[in-house]
C-alpha atoms as a PDB file:
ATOM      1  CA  UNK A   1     -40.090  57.807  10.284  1.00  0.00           C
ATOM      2  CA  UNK A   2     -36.256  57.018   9.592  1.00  0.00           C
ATOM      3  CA  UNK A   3     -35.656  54.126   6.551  1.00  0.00           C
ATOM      4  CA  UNK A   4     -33.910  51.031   8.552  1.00  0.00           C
ATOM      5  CA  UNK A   5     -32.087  49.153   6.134  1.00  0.00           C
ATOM      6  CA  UNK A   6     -32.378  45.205   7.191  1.00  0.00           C
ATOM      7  CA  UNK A   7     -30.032  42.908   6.677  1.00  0.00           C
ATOM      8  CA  UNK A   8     -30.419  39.605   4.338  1.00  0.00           C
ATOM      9  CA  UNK A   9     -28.965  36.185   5.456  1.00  0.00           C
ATOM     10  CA  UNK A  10     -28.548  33.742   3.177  1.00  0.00           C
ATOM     11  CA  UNK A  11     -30.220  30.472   3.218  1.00  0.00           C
ATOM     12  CA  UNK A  12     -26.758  28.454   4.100  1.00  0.00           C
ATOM     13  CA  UNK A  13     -26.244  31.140   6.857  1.00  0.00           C
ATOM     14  CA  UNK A  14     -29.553  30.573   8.731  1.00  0.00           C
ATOM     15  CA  UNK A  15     -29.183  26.892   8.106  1.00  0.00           C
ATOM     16  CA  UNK A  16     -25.930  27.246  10.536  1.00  0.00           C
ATOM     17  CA  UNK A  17     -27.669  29.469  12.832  1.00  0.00           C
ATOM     18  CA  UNK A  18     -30.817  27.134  13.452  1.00  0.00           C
ATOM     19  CA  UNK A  19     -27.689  24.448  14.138  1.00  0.00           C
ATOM     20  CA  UNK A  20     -26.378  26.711  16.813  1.00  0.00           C
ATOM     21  CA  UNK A  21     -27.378  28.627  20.556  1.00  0.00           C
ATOM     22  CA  UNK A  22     -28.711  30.782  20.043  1.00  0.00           C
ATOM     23  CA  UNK A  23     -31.291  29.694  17.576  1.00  0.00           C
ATOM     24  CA  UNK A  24     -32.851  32.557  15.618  1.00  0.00           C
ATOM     25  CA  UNK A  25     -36.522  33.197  15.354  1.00  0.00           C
ATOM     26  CA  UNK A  26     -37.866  32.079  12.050  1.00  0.00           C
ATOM     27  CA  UNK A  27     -40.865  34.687  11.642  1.00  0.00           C
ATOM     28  CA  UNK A  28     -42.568  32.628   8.456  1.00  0.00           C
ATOM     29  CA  UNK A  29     -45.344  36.113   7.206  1.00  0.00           C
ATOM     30  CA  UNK A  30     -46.571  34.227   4.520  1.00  0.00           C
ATOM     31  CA  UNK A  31     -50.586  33.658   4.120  1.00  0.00           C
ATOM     32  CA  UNK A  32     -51.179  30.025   5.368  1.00  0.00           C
ATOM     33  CA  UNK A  33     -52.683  28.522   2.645  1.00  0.00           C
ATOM     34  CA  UNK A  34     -48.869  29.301   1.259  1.00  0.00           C
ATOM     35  CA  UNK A  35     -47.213  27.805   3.918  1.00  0.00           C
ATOM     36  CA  UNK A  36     -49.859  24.572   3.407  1.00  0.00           C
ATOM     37  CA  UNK A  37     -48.924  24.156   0.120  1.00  0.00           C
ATOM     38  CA  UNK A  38     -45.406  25.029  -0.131  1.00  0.00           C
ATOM     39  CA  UNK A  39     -44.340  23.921   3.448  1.00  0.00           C
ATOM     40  CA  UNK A  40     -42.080  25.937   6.060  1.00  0.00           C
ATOM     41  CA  UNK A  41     -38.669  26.304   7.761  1.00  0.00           C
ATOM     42  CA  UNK A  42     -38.947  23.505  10.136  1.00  0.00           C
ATOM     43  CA  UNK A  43     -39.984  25.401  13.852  1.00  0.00           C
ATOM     44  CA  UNK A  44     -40.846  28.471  12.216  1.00  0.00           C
ATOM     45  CA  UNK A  45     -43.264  31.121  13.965  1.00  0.00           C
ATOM     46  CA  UNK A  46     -46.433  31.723  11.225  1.00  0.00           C
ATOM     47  CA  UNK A  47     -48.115  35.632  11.608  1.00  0.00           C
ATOM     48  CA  UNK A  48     -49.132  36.494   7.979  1.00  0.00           C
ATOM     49  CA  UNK A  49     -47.889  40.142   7.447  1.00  0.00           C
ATOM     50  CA  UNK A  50     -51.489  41.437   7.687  1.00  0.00           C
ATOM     51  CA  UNK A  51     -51.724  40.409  11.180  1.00  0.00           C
ATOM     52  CA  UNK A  52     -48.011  41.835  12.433  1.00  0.00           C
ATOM     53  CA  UNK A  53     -49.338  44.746  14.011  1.00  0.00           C
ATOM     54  CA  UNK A  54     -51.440  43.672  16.239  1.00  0.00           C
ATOM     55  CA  UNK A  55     -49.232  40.425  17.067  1.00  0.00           C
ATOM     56  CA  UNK A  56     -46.407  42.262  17.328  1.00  0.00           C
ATOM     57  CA  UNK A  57     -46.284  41.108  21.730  1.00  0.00           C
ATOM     58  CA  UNK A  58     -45.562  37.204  20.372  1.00  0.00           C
ATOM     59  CA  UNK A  59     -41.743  38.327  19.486  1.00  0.00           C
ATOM     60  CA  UNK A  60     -39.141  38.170  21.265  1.00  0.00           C
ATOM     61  CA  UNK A  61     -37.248  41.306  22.300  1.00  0.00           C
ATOM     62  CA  UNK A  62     -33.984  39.348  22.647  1.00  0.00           C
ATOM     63  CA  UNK A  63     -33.581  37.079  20.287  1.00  0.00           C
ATOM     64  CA  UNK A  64     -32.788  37.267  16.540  1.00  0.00           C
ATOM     65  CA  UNK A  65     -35.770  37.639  14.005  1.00  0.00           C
ATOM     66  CA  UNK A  66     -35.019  36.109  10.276  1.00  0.00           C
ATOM     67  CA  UNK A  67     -38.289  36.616   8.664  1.00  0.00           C
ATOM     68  CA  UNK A  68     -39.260  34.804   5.588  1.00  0.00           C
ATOM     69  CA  UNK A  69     -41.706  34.733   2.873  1.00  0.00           C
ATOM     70  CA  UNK A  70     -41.990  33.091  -0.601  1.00  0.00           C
ATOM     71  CA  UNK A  71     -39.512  35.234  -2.604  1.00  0.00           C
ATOM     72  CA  UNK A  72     -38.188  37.517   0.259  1.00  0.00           C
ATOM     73  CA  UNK A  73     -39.682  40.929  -1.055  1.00  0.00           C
ATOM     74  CA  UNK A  74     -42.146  40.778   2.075  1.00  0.00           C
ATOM     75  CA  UNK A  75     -39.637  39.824   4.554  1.00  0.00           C
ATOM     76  CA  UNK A  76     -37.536  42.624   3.555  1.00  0.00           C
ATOM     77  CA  UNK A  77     -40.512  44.783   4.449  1.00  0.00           C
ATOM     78  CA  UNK A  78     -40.964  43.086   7.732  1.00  0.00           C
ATOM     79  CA  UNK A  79     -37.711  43.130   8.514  1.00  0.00           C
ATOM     80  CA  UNK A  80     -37.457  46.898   8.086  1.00  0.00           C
ATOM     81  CA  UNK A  81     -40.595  47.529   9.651  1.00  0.00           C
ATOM     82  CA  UNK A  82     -39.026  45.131  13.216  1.00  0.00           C
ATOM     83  CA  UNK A  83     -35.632  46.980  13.249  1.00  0.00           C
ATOM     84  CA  UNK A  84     -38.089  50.525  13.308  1.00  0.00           C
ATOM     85  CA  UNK A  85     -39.801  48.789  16.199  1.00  0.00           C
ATOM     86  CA  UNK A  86     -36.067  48.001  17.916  1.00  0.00           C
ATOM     87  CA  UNK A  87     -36.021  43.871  16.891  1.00  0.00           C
ATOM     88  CA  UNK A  88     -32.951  42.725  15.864  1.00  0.00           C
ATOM     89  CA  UNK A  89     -34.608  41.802  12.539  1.00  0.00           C
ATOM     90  CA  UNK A  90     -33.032  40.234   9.252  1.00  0.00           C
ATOM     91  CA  UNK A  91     -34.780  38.890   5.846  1.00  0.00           C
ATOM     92  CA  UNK A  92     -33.612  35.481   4.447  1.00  0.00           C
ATOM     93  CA  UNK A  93     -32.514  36.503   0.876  1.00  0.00           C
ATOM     94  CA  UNK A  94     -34.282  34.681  -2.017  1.00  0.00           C
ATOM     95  CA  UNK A  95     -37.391  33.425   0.709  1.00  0.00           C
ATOM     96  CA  UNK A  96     -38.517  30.045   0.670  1.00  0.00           C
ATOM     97  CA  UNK A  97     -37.954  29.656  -3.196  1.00  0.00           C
ATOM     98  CA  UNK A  98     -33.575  30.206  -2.016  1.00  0.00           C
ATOM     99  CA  UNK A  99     -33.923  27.978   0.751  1.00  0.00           C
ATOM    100  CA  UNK A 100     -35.472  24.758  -1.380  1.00  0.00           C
ATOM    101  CA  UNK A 101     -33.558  25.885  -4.506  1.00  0.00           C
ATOM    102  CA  UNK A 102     -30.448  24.960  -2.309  1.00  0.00           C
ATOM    103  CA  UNK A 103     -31.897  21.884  -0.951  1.00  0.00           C
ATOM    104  CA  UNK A 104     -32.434  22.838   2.576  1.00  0.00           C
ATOM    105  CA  UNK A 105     -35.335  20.565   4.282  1.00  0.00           C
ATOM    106  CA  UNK A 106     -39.036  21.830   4.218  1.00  0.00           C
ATOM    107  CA  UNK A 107     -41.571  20.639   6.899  1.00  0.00           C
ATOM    108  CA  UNK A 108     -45.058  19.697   5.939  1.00  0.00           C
END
C-alpha cells in the first residue's frame, strides 16, 4: 500500500467552499455522542471512523470530501485512507476545535 499524503484546508477555506458550487462534502467521523455534545459543520455527513469501511458506497465519487473530527488527527487518517480508495479527500486542519476557535457557526 502506497502513503497518500492528504491535503488540510483551513477552516476559513472550507467556510468559502460551503459558500460556493460546488459545495464540498463535509464527512463529520467523529463518534456521535461527540457530535451531540459539541455540535457539527452545519449539513455535514456523520459515519464515525469505525464504520467507514463498510459505508464507504454513501460517498460520492465526484465530489470533494473535507473530513473532520474534533482535533483533525482522525481526519487526516481518513483523508489518507479516501485518496488510497481514489476520493478526492482533504482534512480540515485544527478539526472542529479550528473551526469554533475562529468563530465559524456550529449546528446543534
Amino acid at each position: 500500500m502506497r502513503f497518500v499524503q492528504p491535503p488540510q484546508i483551513e477552516p476559513a477555506t472550507l467556510s468559502e467552499k460551503l459558500s460556493a458550487d460546488p459545495r464540498p462534502l463535509v464527512l463529520d467521523v467523529r463518534q456521535p455522542q461527540e457530535v451531540q455534545a459539541d455540535g457539527r459543520v452545519a449539513d455535514s455527513l456523520l459515519i464515525p471512523m469505525n464504520e467507514l469501511p463498510a459505508r464507504i458506497g454513501e460517498l460520492p465519487r465526484d465530489r470533494e470530501i473535507v473530513a473532520i473530527c474534533k482535533r483533525g488527527q482522525r481526519s487526516w487518517n481518513v483523508a489518507q485512507w479516501l485518496r488510497q480508495q481514489g476520493y478526492d479527500a482533504s482534512s480540515l486542519s485544527g478539526g472542529l476545535d479550528a473551526w469554533t476557535a475562529r468563530g465559524l457557526p456550529v449546528a446543534r
